[in-house]
N, C-alpha and C. Protein backbone atom coordinates (compact mmCIF):
# COMPACT_ATOMS: atom_id res chain seq x y z
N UNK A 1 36.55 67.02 61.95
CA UNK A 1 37.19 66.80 60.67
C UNK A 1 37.74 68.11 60.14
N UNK A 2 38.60 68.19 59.95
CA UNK A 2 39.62 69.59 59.46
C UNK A 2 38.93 69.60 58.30
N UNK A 3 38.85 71.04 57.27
CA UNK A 3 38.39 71.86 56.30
C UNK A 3 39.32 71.41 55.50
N UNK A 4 39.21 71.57 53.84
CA UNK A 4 40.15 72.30 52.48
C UNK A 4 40.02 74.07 52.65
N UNK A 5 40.94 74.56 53.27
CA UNK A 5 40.51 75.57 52.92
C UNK A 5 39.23 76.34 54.03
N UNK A 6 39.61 77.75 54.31
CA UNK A 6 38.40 78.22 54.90
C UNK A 6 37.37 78.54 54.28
N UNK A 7 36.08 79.22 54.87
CA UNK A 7 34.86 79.39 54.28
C UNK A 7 35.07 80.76 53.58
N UNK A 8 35.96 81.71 54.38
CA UNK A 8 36.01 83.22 54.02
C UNK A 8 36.34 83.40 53.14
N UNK A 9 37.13 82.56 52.05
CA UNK A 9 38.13 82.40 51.08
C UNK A 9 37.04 81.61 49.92
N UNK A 10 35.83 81.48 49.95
CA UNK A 10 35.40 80.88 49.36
C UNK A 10 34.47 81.84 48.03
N UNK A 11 34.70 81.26 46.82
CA UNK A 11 34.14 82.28 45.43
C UNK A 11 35.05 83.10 45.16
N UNK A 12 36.58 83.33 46.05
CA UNK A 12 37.16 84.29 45.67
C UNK A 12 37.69 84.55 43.81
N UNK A 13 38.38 83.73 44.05
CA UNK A 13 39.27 83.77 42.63
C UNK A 13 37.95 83.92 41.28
N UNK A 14 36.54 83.65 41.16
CA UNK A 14 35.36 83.31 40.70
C UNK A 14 34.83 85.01 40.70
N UNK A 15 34.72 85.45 41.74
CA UNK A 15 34.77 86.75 41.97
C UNK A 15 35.48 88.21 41.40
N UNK A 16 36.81 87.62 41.38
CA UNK A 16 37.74 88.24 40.41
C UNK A 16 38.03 88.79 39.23
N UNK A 17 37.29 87.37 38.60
CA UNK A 17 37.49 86.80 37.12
C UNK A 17 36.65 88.22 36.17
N UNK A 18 36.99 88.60 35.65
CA UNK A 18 36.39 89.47 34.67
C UNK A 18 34.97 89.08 33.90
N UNK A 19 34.10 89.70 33.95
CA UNK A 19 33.04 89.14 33.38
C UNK A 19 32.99 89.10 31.58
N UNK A 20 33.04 87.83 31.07
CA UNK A 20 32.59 87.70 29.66
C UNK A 20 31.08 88.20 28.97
N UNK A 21 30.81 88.44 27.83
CA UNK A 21 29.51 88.59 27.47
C UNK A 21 29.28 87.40 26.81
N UNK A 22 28.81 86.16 26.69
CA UNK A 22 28.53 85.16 26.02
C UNK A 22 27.83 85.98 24.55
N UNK A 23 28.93 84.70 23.34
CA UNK A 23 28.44 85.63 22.10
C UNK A 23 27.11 84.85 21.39
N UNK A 24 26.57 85.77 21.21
CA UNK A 24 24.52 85.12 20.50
C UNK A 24 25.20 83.63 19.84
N UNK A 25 24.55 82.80 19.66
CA UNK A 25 24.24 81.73 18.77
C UNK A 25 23.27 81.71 17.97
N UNK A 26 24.26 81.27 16.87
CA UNK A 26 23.30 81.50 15.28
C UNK A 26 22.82 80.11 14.93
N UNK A 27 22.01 79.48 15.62
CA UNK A 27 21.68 78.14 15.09
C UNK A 27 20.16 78.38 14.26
N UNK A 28 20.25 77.19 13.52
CA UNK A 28 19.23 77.42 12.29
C UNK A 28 17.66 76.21 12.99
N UNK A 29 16.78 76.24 12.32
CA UNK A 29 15.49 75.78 12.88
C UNK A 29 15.99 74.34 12.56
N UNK A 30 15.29 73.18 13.54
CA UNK A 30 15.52 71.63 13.06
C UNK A 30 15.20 71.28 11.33
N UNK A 31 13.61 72.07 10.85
CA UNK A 31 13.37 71.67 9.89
C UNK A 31 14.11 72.02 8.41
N UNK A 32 15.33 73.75 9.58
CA UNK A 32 15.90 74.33 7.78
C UNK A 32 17.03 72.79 8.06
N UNK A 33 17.68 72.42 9.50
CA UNK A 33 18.67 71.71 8.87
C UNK A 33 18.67 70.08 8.66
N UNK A 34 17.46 69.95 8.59
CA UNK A 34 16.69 68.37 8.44
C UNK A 34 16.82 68.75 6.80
N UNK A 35 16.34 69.76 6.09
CA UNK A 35 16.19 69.96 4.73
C UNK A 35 17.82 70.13 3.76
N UNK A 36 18.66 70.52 4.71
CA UNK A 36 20.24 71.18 4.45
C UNK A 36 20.87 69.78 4.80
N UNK A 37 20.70 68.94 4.95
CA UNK A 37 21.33 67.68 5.52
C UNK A 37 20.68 66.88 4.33
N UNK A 38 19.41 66.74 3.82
CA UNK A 38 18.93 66.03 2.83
C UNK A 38 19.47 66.85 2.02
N UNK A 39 19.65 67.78 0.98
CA UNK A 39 19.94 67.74 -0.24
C UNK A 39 21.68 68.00 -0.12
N UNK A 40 22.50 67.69 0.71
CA UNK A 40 23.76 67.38 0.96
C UNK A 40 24.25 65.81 0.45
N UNK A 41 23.33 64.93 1.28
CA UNK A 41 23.50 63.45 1.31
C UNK A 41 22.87 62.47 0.44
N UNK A 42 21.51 63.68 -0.18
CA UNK A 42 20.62 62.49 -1.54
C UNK A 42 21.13 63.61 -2.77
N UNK A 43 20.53 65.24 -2.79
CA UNK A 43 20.96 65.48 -4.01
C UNK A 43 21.91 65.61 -4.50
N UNK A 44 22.88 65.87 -3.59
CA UNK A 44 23.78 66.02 -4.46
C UNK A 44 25.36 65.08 -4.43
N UNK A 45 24.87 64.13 -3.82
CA UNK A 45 25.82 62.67 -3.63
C UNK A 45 26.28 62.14 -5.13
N UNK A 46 27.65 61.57 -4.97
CA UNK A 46 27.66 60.80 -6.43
C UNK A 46 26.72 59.82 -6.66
N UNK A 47 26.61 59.60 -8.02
CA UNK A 47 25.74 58.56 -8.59
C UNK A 47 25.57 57.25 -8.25
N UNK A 48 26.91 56.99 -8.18
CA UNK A 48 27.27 55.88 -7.12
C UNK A 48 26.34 55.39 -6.05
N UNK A 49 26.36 56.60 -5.30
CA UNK A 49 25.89 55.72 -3.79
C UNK A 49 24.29 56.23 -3.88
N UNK A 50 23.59 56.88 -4.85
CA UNK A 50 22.34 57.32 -5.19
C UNK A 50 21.54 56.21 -4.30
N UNK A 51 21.16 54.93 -5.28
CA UNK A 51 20.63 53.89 -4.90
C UNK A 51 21.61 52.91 -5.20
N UNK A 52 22.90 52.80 -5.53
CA UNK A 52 23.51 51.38 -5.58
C UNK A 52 23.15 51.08 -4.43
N UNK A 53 23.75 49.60 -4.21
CA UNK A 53 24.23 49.08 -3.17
C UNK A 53 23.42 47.99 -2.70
N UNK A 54 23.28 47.05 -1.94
CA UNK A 54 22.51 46.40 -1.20
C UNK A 54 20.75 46.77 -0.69
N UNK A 55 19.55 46.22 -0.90
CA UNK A 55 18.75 46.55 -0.07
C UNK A 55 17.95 46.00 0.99
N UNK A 56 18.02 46.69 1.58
CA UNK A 56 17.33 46.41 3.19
C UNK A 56 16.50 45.75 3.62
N UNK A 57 15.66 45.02 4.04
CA UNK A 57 14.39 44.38 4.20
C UNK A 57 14.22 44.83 5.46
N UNK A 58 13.01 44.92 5.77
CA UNK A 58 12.67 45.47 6.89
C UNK A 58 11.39 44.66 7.41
C-alpha cells in the first residue's frame, strides 16, 4: 500500500513553528463564581422576575 507522504518528512512544519508561551489563566474558585452568578440573577434582577411568575411543584 503506497504512503501520504514519507516518514522523513514527518513533524516537520510542527518543528518549525515558533514556540508560544501559553498566557496564565485567571479563573476564579467554583464557590467565588457560584456566589457572583447568585447575586447577578436573584439580587439584583428586576422586581419583576424576583418571585413573579408561575410555581413549580415538584
Amino acid at each position: 500500500m503506497p504512503t501520504h507522504g514519507s516518514l522523513t518528512k514527518a513533524g516537520k512544519v510542527r518543528a518549525q513553528t515558533p514556540k508560544i508561551e501559553p498566557q496564565p489563566r485567571t479563573r476564579i474558585a467554583p464557590k467565588q463564581r457560584t456566589r457572583s452568578n447568585y447575586t447577578k440573577r436573584i439580587i439584583h434582577a428586576p422586581r419583576d422576575e424576583r418571585g413573579g411568575g408561575r410555581r413549580q411543584r415538584f
